[in-house]
PDB file of N, CA and C in Angstrom:
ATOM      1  N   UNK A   1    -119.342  21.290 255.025  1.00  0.00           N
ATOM      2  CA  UNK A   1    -119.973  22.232 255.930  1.00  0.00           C
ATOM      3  C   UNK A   1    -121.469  22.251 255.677  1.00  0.00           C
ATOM      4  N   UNK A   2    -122.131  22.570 256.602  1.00  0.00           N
ATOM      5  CA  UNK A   2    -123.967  22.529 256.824  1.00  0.00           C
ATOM      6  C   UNK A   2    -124.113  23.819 256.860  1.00  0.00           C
ATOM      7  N   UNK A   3    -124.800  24.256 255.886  1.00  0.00           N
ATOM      8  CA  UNK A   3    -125.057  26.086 255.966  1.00  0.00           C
ATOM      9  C   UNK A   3    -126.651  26.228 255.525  1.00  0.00           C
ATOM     10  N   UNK A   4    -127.150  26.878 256.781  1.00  0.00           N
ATOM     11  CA  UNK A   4    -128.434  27.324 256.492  1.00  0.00           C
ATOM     12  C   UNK A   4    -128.785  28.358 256.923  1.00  0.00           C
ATOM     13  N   UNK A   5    -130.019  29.134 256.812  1.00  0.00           N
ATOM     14  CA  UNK A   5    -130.354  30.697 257.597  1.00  0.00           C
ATOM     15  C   UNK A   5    -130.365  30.383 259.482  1.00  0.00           C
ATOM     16  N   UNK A   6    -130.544  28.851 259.877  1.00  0.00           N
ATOM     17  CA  UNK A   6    -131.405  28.619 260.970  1.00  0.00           C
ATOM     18  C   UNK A   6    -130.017  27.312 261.187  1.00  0.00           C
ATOM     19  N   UNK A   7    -129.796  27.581 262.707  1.00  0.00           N
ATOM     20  CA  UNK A   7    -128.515  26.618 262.821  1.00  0.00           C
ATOM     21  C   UNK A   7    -128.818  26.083 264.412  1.00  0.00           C
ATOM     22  N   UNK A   8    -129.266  24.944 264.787  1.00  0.00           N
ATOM     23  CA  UNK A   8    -129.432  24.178 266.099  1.00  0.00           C
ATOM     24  C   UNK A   8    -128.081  23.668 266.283  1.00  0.00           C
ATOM     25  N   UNK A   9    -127.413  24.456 267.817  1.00  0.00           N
ATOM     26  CA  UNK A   9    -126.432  24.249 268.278  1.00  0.00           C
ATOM     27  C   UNK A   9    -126.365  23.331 269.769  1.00  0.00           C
ATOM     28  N   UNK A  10    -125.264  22.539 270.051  1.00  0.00           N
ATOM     29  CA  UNK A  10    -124.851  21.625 271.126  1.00  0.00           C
ATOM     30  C   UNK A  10    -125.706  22.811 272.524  1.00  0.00           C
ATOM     31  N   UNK A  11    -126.432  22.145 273.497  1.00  0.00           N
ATOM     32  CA  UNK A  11    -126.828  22.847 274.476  1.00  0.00           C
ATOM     33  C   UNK A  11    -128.119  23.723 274.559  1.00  0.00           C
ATOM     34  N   UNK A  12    -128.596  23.222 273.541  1.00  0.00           N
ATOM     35  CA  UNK A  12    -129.937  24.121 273.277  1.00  0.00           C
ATOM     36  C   UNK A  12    -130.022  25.108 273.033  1.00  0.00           C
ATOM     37  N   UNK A  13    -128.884  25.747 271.955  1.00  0.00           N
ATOM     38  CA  UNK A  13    -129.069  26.919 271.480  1.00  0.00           C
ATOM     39  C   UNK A  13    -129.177  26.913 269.962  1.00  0.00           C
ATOM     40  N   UNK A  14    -130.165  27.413 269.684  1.00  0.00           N
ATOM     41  CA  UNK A  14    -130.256  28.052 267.699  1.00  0.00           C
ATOM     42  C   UNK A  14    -129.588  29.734 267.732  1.00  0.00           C
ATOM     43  N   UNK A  15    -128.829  29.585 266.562  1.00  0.00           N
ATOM     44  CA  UNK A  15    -128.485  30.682 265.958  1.00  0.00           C
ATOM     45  C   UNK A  15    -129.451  30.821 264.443  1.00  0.00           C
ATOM     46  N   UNK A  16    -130.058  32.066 264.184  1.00  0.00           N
ATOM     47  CA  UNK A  16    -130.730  32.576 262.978  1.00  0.00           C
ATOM     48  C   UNK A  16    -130.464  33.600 262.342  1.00  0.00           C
ATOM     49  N   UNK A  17    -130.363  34.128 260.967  1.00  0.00           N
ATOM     50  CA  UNK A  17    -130.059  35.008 260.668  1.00  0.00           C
ATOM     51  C   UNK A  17    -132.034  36.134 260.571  1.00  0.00           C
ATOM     52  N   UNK A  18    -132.097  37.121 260.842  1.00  0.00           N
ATOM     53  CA  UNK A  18    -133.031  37.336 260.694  1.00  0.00           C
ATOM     54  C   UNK A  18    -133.023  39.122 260.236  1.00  0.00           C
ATOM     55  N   UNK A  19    -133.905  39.632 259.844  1.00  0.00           N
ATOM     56  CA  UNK A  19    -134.197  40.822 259.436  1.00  0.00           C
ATOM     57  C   UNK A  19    -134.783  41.461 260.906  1.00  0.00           C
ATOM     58  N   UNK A  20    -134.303  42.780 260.906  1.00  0.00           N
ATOM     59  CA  UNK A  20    -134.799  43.831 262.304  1.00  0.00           C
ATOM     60  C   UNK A  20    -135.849  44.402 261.642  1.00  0.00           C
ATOM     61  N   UNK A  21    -137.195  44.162 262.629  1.00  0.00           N
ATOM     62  CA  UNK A  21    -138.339  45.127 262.526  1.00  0.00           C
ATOM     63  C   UNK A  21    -137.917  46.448 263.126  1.00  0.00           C
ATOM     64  N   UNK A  22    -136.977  46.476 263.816  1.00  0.00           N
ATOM     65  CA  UNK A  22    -136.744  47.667 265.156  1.00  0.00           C
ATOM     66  C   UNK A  22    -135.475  47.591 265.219  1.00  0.00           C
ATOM     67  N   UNK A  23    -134.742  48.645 266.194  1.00  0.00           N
ATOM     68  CA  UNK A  23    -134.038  48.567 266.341  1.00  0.00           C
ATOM     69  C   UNK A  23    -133.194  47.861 267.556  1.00  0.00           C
ATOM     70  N   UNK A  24    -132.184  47.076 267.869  1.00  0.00           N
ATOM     71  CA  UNK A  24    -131.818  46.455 268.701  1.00  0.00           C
ATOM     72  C   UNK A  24    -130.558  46.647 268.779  1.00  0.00           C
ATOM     73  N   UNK A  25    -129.558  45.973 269.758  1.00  0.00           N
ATOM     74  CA  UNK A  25    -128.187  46.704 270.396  1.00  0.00           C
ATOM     75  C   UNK A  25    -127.152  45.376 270.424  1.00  0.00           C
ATOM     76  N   UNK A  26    -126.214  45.175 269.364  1.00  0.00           N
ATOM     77  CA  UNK A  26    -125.249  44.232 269.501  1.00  0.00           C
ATOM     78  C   UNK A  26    -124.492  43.885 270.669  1.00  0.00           C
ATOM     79  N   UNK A  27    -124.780  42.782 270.722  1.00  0.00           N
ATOM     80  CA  UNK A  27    -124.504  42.055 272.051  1.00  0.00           C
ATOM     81  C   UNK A  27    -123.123  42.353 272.604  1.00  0.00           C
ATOM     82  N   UNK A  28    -122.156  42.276 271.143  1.00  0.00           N
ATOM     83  CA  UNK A  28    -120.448  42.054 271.311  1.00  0.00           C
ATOM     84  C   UNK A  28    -120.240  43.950 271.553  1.00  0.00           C
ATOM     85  N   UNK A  29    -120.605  44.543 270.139  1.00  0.00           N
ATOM     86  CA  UNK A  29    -120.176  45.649 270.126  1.00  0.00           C
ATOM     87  C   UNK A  29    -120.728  46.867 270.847  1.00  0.00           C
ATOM     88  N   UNK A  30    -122.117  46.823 271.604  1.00  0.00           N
ATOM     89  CA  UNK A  30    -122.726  47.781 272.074  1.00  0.00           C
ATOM     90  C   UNK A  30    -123.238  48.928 271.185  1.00  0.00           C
ATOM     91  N   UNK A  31    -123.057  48.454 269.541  1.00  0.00           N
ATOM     92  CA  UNK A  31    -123.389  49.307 268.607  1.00  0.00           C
ATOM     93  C   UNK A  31    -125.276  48.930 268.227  1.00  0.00           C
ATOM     94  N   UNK A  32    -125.961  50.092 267.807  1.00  0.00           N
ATOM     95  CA  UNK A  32    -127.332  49.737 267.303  1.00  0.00           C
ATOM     96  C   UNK A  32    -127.251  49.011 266.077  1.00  0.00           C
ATOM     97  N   UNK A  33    -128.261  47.998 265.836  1.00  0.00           N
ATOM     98  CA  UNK A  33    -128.482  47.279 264.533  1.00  0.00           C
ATOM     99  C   UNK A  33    -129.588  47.634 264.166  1.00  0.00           C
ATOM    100  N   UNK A  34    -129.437  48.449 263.131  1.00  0.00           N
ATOM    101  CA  UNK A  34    -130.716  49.497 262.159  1.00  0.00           C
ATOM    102  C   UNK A  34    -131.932  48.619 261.772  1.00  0.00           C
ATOM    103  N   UNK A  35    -132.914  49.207 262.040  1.00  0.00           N
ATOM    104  CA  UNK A  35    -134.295  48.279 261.241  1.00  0.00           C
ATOM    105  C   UNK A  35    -133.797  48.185 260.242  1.00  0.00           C
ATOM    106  N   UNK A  36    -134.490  46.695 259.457  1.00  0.00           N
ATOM    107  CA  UNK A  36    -134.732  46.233 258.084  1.00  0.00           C
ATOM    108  C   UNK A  36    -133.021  45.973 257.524  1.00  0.00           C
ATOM    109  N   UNK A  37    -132.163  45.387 258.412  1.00  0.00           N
ATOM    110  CA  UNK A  37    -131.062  45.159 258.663  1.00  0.00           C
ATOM    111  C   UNK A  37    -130.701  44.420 259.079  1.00  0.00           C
ATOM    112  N   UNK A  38    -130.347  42.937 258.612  1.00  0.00           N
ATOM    113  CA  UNK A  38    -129.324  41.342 259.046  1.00  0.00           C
ATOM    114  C   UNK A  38    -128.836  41.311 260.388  1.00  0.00           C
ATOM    115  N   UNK A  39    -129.145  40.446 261.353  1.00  0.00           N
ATOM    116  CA  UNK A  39    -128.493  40.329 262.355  1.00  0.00           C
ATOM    117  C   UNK A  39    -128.638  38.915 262.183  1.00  0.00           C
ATOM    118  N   UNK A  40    -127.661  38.305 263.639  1.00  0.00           N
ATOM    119  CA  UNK A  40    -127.677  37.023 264.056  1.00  0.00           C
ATOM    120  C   UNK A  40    -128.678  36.932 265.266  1.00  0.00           C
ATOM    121  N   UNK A  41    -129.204  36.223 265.515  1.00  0.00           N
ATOM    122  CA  UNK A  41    -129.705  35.897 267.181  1.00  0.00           C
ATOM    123  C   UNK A  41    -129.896  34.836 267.524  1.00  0.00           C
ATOM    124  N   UNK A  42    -128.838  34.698 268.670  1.00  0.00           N
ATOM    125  CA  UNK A  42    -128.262  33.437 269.537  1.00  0.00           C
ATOM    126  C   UNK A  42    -129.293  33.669 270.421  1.00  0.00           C
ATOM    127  N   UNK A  43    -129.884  32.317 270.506  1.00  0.00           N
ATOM    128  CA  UNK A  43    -130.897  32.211 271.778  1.00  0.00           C
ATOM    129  C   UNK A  43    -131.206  31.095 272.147  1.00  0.00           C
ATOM    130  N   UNK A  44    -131.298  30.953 273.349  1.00  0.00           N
ATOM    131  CA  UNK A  44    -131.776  29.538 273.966  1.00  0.00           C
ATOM    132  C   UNK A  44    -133.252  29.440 274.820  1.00  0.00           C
ATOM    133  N   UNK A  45    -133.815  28.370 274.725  1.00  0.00           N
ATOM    134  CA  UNK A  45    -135.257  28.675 275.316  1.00  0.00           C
ATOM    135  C   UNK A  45    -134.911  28.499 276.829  1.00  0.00           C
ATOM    136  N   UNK A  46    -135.554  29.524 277.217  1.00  0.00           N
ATOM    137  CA  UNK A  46    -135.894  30.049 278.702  1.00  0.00           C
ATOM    138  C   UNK A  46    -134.796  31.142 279.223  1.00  0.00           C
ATOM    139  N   UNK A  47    -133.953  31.934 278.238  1.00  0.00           N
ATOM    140  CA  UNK A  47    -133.162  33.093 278.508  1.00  0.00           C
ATOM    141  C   UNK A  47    -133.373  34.133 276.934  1.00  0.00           C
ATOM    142  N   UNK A  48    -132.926  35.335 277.507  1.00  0.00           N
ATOM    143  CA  UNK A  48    -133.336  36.560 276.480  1.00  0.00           C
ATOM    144  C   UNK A  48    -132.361  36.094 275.339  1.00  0.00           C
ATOM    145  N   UNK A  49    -132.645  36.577 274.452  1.00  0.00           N
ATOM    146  CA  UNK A  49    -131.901  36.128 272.973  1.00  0.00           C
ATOM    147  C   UNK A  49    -130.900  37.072 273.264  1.00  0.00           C
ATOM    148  N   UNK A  50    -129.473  36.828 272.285  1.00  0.00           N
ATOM    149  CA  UNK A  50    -128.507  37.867 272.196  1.00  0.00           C
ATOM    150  C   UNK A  50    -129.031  38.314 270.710  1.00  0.00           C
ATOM    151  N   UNK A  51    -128.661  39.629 270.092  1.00  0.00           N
ATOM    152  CA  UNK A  51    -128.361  40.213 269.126  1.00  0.00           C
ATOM    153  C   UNK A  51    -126.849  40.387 268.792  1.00  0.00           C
ATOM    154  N   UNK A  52    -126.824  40.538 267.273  1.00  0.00           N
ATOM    155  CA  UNK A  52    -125.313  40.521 266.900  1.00  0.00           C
ATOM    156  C   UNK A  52    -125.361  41.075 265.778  1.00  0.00           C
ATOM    157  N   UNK A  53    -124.209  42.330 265.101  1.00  0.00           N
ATOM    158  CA  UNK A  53    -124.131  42.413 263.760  1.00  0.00           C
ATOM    159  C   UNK A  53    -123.815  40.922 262.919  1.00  0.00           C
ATOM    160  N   UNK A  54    -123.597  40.970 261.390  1.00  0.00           N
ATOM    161  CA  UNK A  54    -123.743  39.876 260.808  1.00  0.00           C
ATOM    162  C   UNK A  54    -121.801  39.938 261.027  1.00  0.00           C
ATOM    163  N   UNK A  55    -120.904  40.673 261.389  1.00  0.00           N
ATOM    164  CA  UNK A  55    -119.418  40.469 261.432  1.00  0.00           C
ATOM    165  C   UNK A  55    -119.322  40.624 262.522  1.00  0.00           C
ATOM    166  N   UNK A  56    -120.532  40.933 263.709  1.00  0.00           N
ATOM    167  CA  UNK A  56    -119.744  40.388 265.032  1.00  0.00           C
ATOM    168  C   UNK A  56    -119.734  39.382 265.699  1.00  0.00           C
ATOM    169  N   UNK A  57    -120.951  38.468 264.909  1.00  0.00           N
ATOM    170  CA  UNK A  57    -121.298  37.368 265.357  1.00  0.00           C
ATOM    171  C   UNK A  57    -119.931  36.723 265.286  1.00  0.00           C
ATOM    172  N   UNK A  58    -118.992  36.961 263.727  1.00  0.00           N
ATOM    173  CA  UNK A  58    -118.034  35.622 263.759  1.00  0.00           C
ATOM    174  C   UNK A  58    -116.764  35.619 264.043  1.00  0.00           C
ATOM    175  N   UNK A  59    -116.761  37.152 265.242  1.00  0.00           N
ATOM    176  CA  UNK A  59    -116.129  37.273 266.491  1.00  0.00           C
ATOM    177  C   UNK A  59    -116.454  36.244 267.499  1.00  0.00           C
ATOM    178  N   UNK A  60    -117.494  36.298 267.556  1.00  0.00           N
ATOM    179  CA  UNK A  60    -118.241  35.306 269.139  1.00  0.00           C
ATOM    180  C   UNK A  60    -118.063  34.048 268.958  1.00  0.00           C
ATOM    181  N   UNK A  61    -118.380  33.251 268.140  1.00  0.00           N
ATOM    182  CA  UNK A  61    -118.574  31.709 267.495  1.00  0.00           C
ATOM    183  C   UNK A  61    -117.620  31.174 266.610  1.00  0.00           C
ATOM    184  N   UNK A  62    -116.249  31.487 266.526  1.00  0.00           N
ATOM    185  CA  UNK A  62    -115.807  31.101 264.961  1.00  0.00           C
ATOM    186  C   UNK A  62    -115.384  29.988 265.312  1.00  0.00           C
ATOM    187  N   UNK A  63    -115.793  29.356 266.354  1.00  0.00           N
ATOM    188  CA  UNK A  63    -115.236  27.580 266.546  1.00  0.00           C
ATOM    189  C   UNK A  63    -116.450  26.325 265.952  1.00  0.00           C
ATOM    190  N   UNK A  64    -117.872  27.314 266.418  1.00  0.00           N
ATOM    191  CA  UNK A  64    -118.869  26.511 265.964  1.00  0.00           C
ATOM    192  C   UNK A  64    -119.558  26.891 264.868  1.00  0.00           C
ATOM    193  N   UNK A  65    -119.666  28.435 264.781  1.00  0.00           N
ATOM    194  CA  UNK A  65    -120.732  28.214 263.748  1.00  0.00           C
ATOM    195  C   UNK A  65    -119.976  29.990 262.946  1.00  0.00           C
ATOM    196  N   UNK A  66    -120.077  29.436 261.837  1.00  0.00           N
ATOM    197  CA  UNK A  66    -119.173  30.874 260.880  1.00  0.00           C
ATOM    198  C   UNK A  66    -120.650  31.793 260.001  1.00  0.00           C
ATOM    199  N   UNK A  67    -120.581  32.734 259.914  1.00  0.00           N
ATOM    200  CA  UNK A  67    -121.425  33.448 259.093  1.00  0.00           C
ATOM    201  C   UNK A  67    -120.967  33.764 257.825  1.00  0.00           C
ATOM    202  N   UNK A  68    -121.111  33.274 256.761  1.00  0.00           N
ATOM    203  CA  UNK A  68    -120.505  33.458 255.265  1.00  0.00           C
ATOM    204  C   UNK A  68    -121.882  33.844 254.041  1.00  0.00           C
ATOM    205  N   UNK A  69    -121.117  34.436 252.843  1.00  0.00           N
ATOM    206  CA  UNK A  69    -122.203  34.908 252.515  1.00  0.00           C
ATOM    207  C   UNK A  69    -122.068  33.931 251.203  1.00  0.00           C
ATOM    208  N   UNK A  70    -123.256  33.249 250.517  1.00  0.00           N
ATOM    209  CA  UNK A  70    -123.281  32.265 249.475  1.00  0.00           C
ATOM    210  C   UNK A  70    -123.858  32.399 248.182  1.00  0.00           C
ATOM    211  N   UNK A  71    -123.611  32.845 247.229  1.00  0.00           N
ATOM    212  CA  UNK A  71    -124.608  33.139 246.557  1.00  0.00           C
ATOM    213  C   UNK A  71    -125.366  34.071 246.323  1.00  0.00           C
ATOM    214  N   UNK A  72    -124.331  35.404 247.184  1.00  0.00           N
ATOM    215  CA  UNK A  72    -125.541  36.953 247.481  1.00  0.00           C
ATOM    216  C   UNK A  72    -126.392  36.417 248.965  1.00  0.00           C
ATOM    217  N   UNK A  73    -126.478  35.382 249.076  1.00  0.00           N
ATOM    218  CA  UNK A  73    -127.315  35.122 250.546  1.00  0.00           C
ATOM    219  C   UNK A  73    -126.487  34.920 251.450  1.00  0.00           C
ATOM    220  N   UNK A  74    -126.780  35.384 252.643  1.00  0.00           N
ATOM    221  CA  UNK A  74    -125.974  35.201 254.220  1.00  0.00           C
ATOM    222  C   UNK A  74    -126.555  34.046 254.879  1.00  0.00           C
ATOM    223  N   UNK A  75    -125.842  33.424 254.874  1.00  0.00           N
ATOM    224  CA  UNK A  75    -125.983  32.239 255.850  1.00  0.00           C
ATOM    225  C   UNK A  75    -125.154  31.504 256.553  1.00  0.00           C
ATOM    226  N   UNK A  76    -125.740  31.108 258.110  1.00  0.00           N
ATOM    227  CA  UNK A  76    -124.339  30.446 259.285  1.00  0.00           C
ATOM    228  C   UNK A  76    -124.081  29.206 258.040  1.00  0.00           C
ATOM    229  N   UNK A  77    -123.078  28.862 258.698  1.00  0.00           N
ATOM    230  CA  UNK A  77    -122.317  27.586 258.157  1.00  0.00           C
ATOM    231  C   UNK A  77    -121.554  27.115 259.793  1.00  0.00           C
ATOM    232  N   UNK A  78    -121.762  25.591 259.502  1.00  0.00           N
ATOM    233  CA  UNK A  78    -120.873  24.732 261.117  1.00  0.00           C
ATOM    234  C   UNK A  78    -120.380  23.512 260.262  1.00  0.00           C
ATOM    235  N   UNK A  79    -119.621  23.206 260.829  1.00  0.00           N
ATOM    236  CA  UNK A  79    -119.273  21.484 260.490  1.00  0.00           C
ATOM    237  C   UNK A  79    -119.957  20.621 260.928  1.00  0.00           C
ATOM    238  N   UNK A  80    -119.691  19.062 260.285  1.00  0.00           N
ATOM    239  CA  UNK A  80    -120.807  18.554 261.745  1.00  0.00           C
ATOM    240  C   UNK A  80    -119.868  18.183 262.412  1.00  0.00           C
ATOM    241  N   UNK A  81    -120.651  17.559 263.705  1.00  0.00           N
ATOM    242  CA  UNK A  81    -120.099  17.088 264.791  1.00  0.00           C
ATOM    243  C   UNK A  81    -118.962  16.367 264.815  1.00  0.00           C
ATOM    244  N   UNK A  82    -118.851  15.893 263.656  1.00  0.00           N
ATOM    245  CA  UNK A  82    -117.309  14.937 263.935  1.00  0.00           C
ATOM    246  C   UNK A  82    -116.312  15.937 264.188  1.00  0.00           C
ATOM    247  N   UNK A  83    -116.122  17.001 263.091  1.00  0.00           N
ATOM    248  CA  UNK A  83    -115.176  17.850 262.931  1.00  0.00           C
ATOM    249  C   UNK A  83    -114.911  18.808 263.825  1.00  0.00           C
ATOM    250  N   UNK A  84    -115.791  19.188 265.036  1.00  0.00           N
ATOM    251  CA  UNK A  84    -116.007  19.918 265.623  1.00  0.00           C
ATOM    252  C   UNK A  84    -114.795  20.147 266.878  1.00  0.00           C
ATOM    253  N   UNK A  85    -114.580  21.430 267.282  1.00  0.00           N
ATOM    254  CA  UNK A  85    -113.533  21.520 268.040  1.00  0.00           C
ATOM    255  C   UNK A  85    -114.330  21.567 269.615  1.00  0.00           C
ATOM    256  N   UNK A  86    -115.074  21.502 269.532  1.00  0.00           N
ATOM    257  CA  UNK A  86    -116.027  21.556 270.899  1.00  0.00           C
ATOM    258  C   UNK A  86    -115.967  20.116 271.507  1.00  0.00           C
TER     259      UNK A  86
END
């Protein structure tokens, strides 16, 4: 498995794990994600990014890309492409 904070996905989308300056609104759950607080954000260039808690993301994606925590650090993890169910 390929696990990093920053994950370039099939179709022109990156997933990142990133820290909230502000507050923002999970995409899946409609719940707030607190400043200075882990989210995911799925985004592709030329549409609005999604937001995600760090356990709802791996509701949304668990075919391509998993959120696991390594070491005390959070980071996506994907297979590569061979393995891929896509």
């Amino acid at each position: 498995m390929l696990c990093s904070r920053s994950v370039k996905l099939r179709g022109g989308f990156r997933a990142e794990i990133r820290y909230a300056r502000k507050e923002h609104k999970c995409f899946y759950c409609r719940k707030p994600i607190r400043a200075k607080q882990q989210y995911v954000v799925l985004s592709k260039y030329g549409s609005a990014p999604e937001c995600y808690h760090l356990e709802c993301f791996n509701r949304v994606a668990p075919h391509r890309v998993v959120f696991m925590v390594l070491n005390g650090e959070p980071v996506l993890c994907r297979s590569p492409e061979d393995y891929s169910v896509l």
